[in-house]
PDB file of N, CA and C in Angstrom:
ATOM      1  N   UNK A   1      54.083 126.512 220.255  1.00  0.00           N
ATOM      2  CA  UNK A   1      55.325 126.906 220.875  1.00  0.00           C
ATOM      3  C   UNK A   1      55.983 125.736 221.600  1.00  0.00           C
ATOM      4  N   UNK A   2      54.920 124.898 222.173  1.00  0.00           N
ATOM      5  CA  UNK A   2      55.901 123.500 222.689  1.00  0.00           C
ATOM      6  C   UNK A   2      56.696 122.907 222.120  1.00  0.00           C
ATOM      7  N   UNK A   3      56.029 122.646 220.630  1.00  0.00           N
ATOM      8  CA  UNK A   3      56.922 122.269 219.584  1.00  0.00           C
ATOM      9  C   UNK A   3      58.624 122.623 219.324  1.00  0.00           C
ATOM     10  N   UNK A   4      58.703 123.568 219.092  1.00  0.00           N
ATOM     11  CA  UNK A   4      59.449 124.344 219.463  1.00  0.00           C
ATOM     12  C   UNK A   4      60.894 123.920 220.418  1.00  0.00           C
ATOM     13  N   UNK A   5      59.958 124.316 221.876  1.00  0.00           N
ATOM     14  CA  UNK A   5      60.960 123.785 223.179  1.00  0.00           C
ATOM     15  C   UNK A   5      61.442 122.647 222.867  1.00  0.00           C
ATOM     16  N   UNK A   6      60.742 121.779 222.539  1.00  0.00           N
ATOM     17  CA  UNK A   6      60.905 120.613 222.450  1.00  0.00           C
ATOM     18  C   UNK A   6      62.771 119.886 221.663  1.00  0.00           C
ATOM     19  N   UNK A   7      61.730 121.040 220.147  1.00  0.00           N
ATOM     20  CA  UNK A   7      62.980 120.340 219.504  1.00  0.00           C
ATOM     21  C   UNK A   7      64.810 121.301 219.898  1.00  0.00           C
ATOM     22  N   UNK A   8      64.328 122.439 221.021  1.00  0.00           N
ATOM     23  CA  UNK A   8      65.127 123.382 221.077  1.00  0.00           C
ATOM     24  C   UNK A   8      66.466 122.685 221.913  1.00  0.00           C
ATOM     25  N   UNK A   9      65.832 121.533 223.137  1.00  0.00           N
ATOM     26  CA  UNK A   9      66.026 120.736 224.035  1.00  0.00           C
ATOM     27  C   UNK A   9      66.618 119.400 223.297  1.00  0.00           C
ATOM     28  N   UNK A  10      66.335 118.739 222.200  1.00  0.00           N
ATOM     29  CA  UNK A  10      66.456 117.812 221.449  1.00  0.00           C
ATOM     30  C   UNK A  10      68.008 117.514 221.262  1.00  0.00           C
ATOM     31  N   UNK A  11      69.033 116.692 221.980  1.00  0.00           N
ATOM     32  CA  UNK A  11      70.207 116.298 221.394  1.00  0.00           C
ATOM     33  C   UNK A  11      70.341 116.203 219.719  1.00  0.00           C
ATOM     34  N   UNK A  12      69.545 115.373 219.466  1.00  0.00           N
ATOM     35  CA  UNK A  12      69.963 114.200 218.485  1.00  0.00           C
ATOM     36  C   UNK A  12      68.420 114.030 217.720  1.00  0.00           C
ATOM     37  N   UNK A  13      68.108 114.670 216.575  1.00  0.00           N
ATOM     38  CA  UNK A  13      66.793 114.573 215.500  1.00  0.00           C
ATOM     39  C   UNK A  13      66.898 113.474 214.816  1.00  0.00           C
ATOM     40  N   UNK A  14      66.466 112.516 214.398  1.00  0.00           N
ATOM     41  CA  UNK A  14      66.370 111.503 213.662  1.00  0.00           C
ATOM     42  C   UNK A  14      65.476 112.278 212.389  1.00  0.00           C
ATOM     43  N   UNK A  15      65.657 111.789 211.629  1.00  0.00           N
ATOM     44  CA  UNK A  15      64.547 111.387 210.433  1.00  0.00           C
ATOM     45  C   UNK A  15      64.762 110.941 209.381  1.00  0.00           C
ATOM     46  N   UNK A  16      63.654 109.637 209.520  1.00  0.00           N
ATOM     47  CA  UNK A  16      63.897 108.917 207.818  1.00  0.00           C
ATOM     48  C   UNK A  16      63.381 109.217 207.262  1.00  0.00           C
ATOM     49  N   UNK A  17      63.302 108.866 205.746  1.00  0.00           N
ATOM     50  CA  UNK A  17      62.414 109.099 204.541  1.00  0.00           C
ATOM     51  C   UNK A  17      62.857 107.693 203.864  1.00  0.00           C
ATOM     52  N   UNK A  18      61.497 107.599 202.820  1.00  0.00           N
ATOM     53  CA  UNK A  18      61.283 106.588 202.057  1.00  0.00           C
ATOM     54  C   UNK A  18      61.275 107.395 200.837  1.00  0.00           C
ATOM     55  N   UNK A  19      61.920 106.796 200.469  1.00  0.00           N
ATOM     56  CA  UNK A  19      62.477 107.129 198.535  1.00  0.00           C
ATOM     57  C   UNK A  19      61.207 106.814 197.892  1.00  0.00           C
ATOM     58  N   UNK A  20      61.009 108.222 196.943  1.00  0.00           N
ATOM     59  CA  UNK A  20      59.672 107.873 196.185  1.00  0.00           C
ATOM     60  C   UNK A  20      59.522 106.927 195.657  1.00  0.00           C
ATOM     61  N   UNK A  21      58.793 106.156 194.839  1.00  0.00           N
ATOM     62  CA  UNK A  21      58.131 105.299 194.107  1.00  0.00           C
ATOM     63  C   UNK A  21      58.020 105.224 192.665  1.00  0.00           C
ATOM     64  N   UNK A  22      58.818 104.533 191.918  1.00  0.00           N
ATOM     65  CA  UNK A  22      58.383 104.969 190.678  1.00  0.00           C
ATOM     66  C   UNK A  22      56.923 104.267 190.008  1.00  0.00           C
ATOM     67  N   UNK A  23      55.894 105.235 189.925  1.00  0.00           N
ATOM     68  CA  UNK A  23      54.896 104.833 189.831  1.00  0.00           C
ATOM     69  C   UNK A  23      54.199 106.065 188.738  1.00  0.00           C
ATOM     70  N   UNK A  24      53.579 105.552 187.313  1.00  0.00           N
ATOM     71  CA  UNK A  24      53.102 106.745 186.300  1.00  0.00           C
ATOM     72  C   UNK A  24      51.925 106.710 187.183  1.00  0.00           C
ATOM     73  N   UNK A  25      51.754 107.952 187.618  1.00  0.00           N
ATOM     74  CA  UNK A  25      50.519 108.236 187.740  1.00  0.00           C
ATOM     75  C   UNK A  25      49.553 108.530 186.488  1.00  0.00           C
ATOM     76  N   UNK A  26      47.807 107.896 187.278  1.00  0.00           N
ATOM     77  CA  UNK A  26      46.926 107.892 186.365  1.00  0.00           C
ATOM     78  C   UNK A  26      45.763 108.799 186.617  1.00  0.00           C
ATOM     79  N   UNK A  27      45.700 108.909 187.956  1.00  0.00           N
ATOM     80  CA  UNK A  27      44.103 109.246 188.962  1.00  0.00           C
ATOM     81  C   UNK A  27      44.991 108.942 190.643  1.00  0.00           C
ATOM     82  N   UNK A  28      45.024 110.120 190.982  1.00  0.00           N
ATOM     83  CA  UNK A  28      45.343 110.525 192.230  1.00  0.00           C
ATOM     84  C   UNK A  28      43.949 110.396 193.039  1.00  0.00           C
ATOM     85  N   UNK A  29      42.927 110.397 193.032  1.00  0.00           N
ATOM     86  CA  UNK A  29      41.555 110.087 193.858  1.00  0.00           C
ATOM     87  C   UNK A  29      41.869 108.740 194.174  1.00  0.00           C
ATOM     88  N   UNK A  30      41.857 108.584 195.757  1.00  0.00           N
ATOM     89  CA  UNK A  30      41.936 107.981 196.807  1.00  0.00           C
ATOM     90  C   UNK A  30      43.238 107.494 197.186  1.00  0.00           C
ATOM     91  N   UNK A  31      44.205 108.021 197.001  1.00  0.00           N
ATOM     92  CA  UNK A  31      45.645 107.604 197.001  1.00  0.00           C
ATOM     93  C   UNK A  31      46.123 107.713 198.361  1.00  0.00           C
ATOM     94  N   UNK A  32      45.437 109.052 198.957  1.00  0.00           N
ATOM     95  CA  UNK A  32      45.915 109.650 200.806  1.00  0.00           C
ATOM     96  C   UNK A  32      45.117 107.933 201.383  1.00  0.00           C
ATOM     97  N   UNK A  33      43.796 108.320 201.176  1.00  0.00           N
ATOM     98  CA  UNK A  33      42.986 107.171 202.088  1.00  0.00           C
ATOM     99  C   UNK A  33      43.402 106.020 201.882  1.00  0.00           C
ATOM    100  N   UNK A  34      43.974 105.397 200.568  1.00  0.00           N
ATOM    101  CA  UNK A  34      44.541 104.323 200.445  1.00  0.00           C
ATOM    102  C   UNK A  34      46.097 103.672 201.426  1.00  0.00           C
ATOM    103  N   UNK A  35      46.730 104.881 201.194  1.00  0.00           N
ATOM    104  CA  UNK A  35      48.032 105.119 202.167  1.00  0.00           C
ATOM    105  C   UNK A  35      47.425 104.917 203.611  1.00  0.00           C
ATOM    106  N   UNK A  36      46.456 105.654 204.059  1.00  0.00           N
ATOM    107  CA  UNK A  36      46.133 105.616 205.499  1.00  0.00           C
ATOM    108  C   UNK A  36      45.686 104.848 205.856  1.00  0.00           C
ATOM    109  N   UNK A  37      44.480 104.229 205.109  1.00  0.00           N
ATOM    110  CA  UNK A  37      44.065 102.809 205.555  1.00  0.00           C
ATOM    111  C   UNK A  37      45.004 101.675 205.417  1.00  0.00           C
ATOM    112  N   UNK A  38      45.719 101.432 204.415  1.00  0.00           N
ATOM    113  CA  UNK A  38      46.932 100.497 204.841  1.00  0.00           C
ATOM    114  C   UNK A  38      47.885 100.466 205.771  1.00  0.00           C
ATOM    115  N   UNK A  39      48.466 101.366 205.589  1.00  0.00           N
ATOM    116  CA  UNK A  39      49.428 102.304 206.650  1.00  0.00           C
ATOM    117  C   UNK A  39      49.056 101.924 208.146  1.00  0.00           C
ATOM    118  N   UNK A  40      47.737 102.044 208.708  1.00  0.00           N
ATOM    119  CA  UNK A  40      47.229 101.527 209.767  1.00  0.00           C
ATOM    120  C   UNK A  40      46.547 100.290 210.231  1.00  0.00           C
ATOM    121  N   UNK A  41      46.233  99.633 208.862  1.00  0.00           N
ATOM    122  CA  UNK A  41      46.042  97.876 209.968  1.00  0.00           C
ATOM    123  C   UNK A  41      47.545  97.530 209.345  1.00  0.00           C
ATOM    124  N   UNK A  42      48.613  98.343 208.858  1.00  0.00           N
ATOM    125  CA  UNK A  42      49.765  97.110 208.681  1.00  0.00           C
ATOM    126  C   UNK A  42      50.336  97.815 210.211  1.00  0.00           C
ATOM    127  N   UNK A  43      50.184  99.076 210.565  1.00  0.00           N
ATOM    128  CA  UNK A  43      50.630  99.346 212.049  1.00  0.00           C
ATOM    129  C   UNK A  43      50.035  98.513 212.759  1.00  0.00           C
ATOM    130  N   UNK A  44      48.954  98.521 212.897  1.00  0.00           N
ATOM    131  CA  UNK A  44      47.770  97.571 213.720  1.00  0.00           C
ATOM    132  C   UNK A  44      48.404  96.347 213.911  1.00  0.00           C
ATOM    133  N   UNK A  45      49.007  95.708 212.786  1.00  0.00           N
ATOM    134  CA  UNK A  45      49.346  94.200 213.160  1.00  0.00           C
ATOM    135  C   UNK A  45      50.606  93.645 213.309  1.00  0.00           C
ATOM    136  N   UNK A  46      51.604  95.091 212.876  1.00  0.00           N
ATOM    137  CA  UNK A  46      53.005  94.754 213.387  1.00  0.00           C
ATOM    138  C   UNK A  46      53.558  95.906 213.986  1.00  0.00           C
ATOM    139  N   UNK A  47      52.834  97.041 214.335  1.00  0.00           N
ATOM    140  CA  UNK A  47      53.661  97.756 215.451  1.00  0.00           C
ATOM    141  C   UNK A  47      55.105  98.297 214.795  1.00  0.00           C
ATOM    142  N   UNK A  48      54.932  98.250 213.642  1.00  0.00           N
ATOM    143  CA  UNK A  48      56.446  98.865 213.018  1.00  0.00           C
ATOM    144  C   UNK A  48      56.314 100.270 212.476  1.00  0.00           C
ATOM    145  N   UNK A  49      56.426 101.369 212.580  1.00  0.00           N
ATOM    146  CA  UNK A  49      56.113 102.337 211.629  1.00  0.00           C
ATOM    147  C   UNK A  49      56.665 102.427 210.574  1.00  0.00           C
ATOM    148  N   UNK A  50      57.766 101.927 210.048  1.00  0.00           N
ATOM    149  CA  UNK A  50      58.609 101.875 209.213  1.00  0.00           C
ATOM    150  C   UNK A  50      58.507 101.115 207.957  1.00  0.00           C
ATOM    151  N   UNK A  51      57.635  99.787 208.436  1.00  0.00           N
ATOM    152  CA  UNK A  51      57.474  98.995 207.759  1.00  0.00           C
ATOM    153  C   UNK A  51      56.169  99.772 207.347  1.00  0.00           C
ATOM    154  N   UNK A  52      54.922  99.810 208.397  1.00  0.00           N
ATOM    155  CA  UNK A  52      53.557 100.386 207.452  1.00  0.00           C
ATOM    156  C   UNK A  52      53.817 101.746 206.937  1.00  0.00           C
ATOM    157  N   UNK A  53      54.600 102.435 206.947  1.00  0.00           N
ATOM    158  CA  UNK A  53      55.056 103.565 205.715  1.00  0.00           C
ATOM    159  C   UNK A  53      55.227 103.040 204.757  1.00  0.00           C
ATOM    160  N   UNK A  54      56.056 102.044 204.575  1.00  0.00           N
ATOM    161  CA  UNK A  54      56.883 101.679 203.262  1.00  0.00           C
ATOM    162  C   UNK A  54      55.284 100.510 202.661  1.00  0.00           C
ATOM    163  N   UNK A  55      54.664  99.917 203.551  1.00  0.00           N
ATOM    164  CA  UNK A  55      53.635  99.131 202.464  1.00  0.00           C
ATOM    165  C   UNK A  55      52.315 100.400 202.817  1.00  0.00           C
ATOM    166  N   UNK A  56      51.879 101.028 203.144  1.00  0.00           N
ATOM    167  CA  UNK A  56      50.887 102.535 202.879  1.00  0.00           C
ATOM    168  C   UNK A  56      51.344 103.057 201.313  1.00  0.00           C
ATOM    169  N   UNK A  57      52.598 103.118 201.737  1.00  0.00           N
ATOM    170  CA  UNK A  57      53.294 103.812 200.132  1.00  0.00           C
ATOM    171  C   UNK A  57      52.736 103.144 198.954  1.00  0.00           C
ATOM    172  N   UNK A  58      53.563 101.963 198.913  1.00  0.00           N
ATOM    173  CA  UNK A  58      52.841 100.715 197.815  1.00  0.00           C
ATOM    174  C   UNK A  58      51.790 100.855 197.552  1.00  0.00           C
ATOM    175  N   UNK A  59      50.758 100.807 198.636  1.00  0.00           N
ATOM    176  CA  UNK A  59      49.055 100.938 198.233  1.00  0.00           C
ATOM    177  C   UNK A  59      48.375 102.068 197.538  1.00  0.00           C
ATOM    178  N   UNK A  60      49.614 103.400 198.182  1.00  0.00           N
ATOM    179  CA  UNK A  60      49.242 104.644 197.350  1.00  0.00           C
ATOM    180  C   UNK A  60      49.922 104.626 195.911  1.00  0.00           C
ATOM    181  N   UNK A  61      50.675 104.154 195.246  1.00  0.00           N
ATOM    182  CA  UNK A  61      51.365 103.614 194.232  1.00  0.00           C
ATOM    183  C   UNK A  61      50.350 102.677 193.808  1.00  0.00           C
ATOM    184  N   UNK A  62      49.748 102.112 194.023  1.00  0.00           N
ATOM    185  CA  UNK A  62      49.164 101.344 192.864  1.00  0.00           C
ATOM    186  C   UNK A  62      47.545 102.100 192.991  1.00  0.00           C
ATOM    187  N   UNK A  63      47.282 102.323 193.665  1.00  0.00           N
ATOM    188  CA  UNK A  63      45.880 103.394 193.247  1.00  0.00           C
ATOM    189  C   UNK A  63      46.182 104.440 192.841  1.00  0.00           C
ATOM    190  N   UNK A  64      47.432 105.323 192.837  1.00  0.00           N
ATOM    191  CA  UNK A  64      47.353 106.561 191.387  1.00  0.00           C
ATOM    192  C   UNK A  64      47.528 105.479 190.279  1.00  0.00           C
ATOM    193  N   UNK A  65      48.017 104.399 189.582  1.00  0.00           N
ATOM    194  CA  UNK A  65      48.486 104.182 188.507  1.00  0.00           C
ATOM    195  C   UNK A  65      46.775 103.452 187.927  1.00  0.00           C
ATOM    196  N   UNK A  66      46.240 103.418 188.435  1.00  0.00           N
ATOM    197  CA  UNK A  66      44.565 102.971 187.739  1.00  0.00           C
ATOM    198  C   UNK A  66      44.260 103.662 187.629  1.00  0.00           C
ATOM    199  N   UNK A  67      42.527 104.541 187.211  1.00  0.00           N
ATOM    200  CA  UNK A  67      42.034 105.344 186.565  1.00  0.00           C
ATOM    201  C   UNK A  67      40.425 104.912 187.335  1.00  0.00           C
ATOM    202  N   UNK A  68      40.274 105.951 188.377  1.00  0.00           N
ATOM    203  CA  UNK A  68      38.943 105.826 189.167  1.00  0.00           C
ATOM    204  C   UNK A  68      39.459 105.146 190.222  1.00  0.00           C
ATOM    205  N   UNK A  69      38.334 105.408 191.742  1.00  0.00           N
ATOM    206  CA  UNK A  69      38.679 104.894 192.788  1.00  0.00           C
ATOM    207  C   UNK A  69      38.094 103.570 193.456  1.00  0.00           C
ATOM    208  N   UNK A  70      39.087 102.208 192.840  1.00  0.00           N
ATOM    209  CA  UNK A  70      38.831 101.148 192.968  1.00  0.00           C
ATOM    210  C   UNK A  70      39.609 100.786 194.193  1.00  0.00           C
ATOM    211  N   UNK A  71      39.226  99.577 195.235  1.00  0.00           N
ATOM    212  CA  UNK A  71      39.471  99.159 196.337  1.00  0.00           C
ATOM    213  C   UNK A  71      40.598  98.616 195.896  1.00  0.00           C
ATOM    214  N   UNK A  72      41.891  98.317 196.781  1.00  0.00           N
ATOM    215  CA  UNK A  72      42.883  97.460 196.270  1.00  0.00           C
ATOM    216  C   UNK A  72      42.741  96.046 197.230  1.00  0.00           C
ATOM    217  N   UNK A  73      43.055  95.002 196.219  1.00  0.00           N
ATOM    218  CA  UNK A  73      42.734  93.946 197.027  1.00  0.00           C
ATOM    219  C   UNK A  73      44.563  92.953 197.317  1.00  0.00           C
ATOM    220  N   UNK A  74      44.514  91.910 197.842  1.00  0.00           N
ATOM    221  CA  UNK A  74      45.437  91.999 198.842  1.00  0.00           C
ATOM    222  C   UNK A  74      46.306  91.098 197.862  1.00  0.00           C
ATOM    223  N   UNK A  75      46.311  90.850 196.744  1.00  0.00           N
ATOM    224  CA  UNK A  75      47.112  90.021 195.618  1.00  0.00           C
ATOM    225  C   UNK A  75      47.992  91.240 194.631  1.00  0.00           C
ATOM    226  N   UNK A  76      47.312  92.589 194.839  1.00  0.00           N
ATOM    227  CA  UNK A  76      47.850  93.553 193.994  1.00  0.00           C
ATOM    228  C   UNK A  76      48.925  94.124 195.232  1.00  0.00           C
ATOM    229  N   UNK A  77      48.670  93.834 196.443  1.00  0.00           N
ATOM    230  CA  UNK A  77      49.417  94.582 197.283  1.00  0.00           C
ATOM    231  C   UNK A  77      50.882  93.774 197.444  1.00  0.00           C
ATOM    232  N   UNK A  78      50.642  92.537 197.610  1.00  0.00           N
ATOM    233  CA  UNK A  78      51.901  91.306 197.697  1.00  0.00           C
ATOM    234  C   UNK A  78      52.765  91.645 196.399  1.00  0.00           C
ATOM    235  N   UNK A  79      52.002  91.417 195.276  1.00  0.00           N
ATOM    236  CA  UNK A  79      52.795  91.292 193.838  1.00  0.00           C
ATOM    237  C   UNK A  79      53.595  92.701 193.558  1.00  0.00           C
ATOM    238  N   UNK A  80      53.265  93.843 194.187  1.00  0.00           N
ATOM    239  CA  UNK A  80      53.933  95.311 194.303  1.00  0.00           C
ATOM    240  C   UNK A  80      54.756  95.290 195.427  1.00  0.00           C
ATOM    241  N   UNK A  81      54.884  94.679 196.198  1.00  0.00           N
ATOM    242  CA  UNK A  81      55.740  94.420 197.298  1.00  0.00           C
ATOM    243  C   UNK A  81      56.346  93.799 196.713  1.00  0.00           C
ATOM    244  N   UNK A  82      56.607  92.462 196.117  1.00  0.00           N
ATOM    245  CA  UNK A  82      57.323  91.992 195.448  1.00  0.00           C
ATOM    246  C   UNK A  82      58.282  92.644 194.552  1.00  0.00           C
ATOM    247  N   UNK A  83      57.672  93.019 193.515  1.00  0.00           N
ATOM    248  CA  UNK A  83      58.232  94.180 192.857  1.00  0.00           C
ATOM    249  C   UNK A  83      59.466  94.761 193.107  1.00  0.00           C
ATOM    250  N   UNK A  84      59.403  95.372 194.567  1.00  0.00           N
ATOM    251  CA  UNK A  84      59.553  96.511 195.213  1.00  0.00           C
ATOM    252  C   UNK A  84      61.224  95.771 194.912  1.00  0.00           C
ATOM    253  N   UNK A  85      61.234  95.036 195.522  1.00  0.00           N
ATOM    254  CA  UNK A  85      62.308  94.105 195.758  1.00  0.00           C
ATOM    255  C   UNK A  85      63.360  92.933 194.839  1.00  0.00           C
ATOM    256  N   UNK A  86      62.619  93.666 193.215  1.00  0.00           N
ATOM    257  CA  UNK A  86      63.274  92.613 192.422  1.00  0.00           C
ATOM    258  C   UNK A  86      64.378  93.198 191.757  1.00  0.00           C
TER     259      UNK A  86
END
């Protein structure tokens, strides 16, 4: 119910979203944990939420498009960031 008050009291709601990803999925196993564990040391080291949404995303984007739950290492994460942007 706080919830609620909260937003009842609320001028002005913000909310962004990040535009899906075009990414074929292959194997959805480990895609959340992949997102979350990135998602949080890129919070961890720049304090942006915005930014570790948008590279969490990436990381979950390239672990559905493989097949089994392989670690992503930090050359697949740059070169999809890259990507992102060409």
């Amino acid at each position: 119910m706080a919830i609620l008050e909260i937003l009842k009291n609320c001028d002005e709601i913000v909310v962004d979203r990040l535009e899906a990803l075009d990414v074929k999925t292959v194997d959805a196993s480990g895609a959340g944990d992949a997102l979350l564990a990135v998602s949080t040391l890129s919070y961890a080291l720049s304090g942006n939420i915005a930014l570790s949404t948008f590279v969490g995303s990436i990381a979950a984007g390239i672990h559905v498009s493989r097949l089994g739950n392989m670690p992503i290492n930090t050359l697949e994460l740059k070169t999809s960031v890259k990507k992102v942007f060409e």
